[in-house]
C-alpha atoms as a PDB file:
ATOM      1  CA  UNK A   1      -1.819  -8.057  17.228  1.00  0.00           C
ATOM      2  CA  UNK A   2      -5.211  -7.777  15.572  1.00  0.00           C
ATOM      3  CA  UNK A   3      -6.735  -6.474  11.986  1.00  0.00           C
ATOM      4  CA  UNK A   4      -9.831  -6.103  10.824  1.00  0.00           C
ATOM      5  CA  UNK A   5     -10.452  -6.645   7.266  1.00  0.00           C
ATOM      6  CA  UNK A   6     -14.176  -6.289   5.690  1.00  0.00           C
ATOM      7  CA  UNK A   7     -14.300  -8.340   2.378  1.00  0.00           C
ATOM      8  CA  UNK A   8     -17.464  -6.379   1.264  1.00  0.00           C
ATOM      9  CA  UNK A   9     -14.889  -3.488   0.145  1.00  0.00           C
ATOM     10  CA  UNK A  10     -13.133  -5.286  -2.292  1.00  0.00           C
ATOM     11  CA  UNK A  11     -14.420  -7.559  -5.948  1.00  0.00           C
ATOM     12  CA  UNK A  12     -12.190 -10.347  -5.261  1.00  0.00           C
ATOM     13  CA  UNK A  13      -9.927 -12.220  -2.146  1.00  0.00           C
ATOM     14  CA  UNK A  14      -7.228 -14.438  -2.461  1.00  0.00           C
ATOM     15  CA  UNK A  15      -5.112 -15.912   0.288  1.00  0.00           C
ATOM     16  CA  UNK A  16      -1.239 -17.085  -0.987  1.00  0.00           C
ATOM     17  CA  UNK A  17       0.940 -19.140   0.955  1.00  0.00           C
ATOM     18  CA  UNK A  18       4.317 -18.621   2.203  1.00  0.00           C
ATOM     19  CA  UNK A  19       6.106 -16.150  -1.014  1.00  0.00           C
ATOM     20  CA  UNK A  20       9.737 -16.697   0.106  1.00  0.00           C
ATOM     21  CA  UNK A  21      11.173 -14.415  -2.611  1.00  0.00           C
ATOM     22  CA  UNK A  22       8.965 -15.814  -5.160  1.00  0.00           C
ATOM     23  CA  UNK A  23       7.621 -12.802  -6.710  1.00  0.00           C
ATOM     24  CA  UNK A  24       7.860 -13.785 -10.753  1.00  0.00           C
ATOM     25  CA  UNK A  25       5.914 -16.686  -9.245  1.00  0.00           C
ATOM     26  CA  UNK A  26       3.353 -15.224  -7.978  1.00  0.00           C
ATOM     27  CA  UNK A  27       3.110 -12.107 -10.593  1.00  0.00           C
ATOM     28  CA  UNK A  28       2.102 -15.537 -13.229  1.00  0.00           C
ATOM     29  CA  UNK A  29      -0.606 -16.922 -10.995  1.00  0.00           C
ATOM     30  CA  UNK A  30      -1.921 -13.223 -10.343  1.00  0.00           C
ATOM     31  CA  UNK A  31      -1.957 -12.918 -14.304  1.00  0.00           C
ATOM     32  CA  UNK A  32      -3.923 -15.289 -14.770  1.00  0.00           C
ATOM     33  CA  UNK A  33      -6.218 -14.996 -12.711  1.00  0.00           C
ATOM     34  CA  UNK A  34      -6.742 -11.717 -14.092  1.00  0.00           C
ATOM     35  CA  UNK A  35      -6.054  -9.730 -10.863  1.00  0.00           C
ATOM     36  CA  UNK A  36      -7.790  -6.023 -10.714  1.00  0.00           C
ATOM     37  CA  UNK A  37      -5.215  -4.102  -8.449  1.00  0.00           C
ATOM     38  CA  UNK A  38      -7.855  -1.177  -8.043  1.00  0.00           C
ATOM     39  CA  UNK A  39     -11.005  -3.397  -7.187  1.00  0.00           C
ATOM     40  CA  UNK A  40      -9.151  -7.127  -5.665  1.00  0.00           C
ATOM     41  CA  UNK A  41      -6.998  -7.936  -2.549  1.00  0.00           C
ATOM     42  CA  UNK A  42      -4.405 -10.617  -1.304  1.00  0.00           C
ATOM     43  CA  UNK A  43      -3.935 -11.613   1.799  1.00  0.00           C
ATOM     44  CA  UNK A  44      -0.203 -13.284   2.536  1.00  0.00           C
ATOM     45  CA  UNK A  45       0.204 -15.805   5.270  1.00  0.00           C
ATOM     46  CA  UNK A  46       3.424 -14.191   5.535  1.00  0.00           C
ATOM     47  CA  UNK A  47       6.755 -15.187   5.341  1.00  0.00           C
ATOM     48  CA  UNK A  48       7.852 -12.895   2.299  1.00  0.00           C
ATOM     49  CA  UNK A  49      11.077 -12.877   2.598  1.00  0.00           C
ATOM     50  CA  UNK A  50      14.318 -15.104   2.681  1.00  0.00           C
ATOM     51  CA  UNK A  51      15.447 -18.169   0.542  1.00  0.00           C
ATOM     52  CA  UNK A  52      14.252 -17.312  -2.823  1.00  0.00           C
ATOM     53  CA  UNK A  53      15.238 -14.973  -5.809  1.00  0.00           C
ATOM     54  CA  UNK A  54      13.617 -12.057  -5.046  1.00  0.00           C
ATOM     55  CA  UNK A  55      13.141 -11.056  -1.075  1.00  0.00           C
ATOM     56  CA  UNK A  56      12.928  -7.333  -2.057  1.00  0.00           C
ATOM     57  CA  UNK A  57      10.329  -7.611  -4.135  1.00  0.00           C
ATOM     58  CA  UNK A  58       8.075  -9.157  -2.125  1.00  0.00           C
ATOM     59  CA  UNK A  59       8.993  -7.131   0.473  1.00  0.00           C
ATOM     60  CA  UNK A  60       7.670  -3.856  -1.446  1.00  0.00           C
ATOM     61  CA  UNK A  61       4.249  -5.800  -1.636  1.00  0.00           C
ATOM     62  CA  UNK A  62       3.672  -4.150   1.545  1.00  0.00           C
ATOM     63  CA  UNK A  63       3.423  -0.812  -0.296  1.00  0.00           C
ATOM     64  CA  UNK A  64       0.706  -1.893  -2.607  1.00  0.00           C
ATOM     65  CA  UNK A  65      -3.147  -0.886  -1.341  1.00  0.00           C
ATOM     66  CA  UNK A  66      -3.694  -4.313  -2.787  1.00  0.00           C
ATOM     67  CA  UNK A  67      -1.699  -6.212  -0.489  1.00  0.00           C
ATOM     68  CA  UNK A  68      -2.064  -7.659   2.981  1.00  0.00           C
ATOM     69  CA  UNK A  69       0.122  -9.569   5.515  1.00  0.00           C
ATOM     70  CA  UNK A  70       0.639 -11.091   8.717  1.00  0.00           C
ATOM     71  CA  UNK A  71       4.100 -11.240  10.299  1.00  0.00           C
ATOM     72  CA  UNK A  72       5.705 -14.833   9.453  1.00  0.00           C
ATOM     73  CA  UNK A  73       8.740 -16.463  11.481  1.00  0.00           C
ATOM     74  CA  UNK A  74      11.138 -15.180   9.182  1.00  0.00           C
ATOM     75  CA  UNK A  75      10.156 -11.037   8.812  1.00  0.00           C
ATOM     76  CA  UNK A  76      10.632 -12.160  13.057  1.00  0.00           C
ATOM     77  CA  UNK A  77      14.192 -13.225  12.315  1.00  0.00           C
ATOM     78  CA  UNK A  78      14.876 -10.014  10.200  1.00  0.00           C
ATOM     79  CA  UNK A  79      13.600  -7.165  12.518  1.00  0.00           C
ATOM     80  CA  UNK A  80      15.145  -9.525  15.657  1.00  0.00           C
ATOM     81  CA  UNK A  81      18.990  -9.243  13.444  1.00  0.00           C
ATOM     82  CA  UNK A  82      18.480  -5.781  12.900  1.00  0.00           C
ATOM     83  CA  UNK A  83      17.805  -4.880  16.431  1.00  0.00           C
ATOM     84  CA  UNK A  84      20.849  -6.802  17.642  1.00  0.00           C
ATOM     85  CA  UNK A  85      22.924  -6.082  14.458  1.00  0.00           C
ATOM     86  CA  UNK A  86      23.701  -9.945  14.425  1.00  0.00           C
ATOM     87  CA  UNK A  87      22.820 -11.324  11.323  1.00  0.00           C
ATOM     88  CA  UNK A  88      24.309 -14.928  11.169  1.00  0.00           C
ATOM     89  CA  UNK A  89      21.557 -16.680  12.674  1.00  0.00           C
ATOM     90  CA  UNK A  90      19.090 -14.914  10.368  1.00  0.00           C
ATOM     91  CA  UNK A  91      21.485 -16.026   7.428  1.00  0.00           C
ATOM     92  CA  UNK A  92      21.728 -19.165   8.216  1.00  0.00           C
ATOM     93  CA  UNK A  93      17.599 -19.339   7.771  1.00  0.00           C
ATOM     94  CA  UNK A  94      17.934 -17.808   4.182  1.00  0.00           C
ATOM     95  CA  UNK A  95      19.040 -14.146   5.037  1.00  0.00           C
ATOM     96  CA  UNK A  96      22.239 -14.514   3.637  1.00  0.00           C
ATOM     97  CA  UNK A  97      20.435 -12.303   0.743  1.00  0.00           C
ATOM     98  CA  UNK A  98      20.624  -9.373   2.932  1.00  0.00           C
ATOM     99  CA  UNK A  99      24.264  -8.656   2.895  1.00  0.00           C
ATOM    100  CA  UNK A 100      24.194  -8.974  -0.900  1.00  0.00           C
ATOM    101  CA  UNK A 101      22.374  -5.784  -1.132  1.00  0.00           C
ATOM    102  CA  UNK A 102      24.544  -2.435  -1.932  1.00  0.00           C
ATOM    103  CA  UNK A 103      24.388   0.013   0.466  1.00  0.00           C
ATOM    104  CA  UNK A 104      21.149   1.919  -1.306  1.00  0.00           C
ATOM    105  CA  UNK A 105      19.153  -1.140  -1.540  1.00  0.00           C
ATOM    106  CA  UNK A 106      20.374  -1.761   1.729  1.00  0.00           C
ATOM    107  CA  UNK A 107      18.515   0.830   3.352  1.00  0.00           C
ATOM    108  CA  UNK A 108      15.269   0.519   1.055  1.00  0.00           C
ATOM    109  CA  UNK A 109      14.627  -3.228   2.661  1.00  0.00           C
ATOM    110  CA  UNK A 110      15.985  -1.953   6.346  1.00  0.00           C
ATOM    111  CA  UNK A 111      13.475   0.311   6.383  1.00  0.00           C
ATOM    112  CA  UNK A 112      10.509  -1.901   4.942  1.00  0.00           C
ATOM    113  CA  UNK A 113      11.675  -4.226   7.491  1.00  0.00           C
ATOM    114  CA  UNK A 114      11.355  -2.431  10.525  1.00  0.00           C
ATOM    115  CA  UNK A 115       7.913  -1.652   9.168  1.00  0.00           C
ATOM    116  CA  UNK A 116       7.451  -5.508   9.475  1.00  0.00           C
ATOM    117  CA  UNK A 117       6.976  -4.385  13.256  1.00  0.00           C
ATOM    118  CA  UNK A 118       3.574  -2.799  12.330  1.00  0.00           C
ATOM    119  CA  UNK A 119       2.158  -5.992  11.070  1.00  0.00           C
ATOM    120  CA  UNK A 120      -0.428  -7.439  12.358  1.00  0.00           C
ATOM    121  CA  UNK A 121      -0.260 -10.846  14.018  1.00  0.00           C
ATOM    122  CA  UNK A 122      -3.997 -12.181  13.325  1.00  0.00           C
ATOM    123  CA  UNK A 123      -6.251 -11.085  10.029  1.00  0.00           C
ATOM    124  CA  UNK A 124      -9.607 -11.741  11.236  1.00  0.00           C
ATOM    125  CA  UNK A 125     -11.367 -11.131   7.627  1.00  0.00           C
ATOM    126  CA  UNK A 126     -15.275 -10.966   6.638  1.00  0.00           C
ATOM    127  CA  UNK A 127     -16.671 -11.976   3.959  1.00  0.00           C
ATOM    128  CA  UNK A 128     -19.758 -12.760   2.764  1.00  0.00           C
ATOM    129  CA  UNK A 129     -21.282 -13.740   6.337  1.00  0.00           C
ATOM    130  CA  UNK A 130     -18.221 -16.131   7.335  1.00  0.00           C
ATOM    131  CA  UNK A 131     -15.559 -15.015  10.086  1.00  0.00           C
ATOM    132  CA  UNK A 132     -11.916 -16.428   8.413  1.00  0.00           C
ATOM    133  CA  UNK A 133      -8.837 -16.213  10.532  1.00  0.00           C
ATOM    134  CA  UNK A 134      -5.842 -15.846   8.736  1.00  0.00           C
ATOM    135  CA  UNK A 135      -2.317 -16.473  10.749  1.00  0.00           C
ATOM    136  CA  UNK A 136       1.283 -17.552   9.992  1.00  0.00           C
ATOM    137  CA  UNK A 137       1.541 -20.716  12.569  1.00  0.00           C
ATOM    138  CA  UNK A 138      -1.021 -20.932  14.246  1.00  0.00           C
ATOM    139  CA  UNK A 139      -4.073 -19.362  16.730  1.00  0.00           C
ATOM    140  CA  UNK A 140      -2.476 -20.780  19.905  1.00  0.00           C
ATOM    141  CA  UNK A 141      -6.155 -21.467  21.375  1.00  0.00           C
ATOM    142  CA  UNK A 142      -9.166 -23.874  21.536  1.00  0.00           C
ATOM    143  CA  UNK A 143     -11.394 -20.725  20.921  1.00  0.00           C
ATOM    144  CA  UNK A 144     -10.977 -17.402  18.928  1.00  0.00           C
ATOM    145  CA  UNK A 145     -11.954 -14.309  20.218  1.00  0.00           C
ATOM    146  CA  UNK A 146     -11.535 -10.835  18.880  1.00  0.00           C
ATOM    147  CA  UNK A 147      -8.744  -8.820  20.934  1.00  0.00           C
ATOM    148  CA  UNK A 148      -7.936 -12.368  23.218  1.00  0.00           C
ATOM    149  CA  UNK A 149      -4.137 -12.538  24.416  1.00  0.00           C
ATOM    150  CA  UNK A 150      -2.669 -15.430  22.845  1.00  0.00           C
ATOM    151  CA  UNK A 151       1.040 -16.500  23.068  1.00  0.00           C
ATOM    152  CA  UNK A 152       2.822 -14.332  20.189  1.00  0.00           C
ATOM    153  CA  UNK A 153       5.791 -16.404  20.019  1.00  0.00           C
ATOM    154  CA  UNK A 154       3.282 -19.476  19.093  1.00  0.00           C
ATOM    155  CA  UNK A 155       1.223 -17.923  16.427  1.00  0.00           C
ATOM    156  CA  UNK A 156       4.643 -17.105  14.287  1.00  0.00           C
ATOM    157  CA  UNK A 157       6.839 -20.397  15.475  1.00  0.00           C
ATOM    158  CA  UNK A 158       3.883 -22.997  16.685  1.00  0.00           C
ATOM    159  CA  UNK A 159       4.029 -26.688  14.903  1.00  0.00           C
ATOM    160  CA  UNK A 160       1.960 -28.093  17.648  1.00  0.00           C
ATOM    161  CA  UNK A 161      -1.281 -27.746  16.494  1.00  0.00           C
ATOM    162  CA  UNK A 162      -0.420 -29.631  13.059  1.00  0.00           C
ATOM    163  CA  UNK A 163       1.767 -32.360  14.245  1.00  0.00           C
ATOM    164  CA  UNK A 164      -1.292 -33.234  16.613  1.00  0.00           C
ATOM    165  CA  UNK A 165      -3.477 -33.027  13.535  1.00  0.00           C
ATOM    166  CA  UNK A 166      -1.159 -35.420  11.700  1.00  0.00           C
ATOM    167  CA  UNK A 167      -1.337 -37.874  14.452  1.00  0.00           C
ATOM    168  CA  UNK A 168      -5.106 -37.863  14.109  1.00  0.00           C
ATOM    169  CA  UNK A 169      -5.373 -35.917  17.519  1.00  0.00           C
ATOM    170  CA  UNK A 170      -6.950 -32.600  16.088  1.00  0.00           C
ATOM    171  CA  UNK A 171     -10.411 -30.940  16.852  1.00  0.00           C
ATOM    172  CA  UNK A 172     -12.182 -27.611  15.595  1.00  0.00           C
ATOM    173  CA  UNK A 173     -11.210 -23.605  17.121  1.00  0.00           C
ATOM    174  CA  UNK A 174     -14.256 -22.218  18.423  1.00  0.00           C
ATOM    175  CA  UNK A 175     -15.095 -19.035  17.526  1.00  0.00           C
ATOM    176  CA  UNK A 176     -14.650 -18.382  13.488  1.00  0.00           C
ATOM    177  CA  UNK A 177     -15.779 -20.722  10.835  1.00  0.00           C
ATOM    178  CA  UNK A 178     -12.433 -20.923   9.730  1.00  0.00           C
ATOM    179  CA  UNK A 179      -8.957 -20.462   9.908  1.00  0.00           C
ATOM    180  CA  UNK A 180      -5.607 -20.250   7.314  1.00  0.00           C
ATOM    181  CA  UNK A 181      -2.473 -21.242   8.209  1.00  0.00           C
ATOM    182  CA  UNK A 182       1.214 -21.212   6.218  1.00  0.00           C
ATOM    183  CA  UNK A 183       4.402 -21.995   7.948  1.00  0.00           C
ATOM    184  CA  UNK A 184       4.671 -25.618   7.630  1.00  0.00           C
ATOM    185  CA  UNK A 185       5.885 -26.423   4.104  1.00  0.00           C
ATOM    186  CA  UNK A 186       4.047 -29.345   1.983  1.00  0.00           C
ATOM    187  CA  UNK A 187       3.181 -31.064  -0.510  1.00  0.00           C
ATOM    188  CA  UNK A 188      -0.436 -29.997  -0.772  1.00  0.00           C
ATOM    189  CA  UNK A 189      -3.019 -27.795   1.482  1.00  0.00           C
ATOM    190  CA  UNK A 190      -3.831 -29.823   4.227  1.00  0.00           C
ATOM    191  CA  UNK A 191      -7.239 -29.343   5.555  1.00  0.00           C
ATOM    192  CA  UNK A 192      -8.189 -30.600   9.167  1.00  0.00           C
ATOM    193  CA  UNK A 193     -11.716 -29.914  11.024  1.00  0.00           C
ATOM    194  CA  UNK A 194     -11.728 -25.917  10.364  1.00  0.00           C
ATOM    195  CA  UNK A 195      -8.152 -25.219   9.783  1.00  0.00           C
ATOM    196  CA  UNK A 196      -6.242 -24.712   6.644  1.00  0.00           C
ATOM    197  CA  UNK A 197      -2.393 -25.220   5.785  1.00  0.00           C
ATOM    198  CA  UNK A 198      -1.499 -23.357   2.262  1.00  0.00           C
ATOM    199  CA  UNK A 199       2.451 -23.193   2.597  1.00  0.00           C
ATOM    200  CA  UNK A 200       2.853 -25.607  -0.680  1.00  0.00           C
ATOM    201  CA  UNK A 201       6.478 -24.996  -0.830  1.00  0.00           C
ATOM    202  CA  UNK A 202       7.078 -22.814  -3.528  1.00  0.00           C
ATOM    203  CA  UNK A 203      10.423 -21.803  -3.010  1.00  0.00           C
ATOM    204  CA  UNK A 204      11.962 -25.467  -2.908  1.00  0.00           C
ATOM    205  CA  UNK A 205      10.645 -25.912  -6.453  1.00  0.00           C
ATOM    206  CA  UNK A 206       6.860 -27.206  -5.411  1.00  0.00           C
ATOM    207  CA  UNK A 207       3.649 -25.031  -6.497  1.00  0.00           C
ATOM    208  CA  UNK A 208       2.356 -22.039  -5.049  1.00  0.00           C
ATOM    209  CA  UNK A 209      -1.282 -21.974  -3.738  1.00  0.00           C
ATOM    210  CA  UNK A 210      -3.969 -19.144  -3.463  1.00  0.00           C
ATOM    211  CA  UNK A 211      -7.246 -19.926  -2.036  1.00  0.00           C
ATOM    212  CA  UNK A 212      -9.792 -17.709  -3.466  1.00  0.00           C
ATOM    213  CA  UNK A 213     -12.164 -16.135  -0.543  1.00  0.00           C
ATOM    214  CA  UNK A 214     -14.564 -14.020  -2.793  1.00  0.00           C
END
């Protein structure tokens, strides 16, 4: 469920938000920023897959030493279709690109999808004296701990923690300074107390944010 990440390894972090398919996207904004593959690192708040143009490519991110994920909601749909060979549900959520694929390709995603298993759950990443928490939905707690059982299905699927936010009922997780969120598509990164929502929508046409950690 857990990963360790130590920031002092790499030049430069950046978090990005929910990818969706959108790999031209985010090849531009790691252009310009004038990513170094051999000395920088991104970590996704998952959710590679399903809805926009390119699903495969972002799926082969996970071969690239430069790349990091944790498991979104939607990599949970894939491997849960593939284990029940029922894929309607899943492409009714934006799979439908899936059975597109020839029988080759097929296979190539398959297999980088059950690897989507190995993922971890929670990033807990260093860097430069600050504990950050990286997650797809949410840390289903009121305090982080290293190695703590926390409800699995909630840190993929959870809303809860946000929609209290947005009815001004929110408070701090003890335990890290901070922690990054996707999920939960908007118009801009909302920020509340020491959590941080970056899923800016990309796919449906809005930007596509990276947070720069180092």
């Amino acid at each position: 469920m857990y990963q360790r990440i130590n920031g002092a390894a790499w030049r430069h972090i950046w978090l990005v938000g929910d990818l969706h398919g959108c790999l031209a996207l985010f090849a531009r904004h790691l252009r310009r920023l004038r990513f170094n593959p051999w000395s920088d690192l991104v970590i996704s708040v998952g959710d590679l897959i399903d809805r926009g143009p390119d699903s495969p490519g972002c799926l082969a991110l996970l071969d690239k030493p430069w790349f990091r994920a944790v498991r979104g909601n939607h990599e949970e749909m894939a491997m849960d279709a593939l284990r029940s060979e029922d894929v309607s549900a899943w492409s009714l959520n934006g799979g439908n690109w899936f059975r597109q694929l020839d029988k080759l390709a097929r296979a190539q995603v398959q297999a980088r999808l059950y690897r989507c298993a190995e993922l971890p759950l929670i990033i807990e990443l260093h860097v430069q004296g600050k504990t950050e928490i990286v997650a797809h939905a949410d840390y289903p707690s009121d305090s982080y701990v290293w190695g703590k059982p926390v409800d699995r299905q909630r840190v993929v699927w959870g809303r809860e923690r946000i929609a209290r936010h947005l009815r001004g009922e929110g408070k701090a997780i003890a335990g890290a300074d901070r922690f990054w969120f996707g999920h939960t598509p908007l118009q801009e990164p909302l920020h509340f107390y020491n959590q941080h929502y970056i899923d800016t929508g990309a796919v449906f046409g809005n930007r596509l944010t990276l947070v720069q950690m180092q």
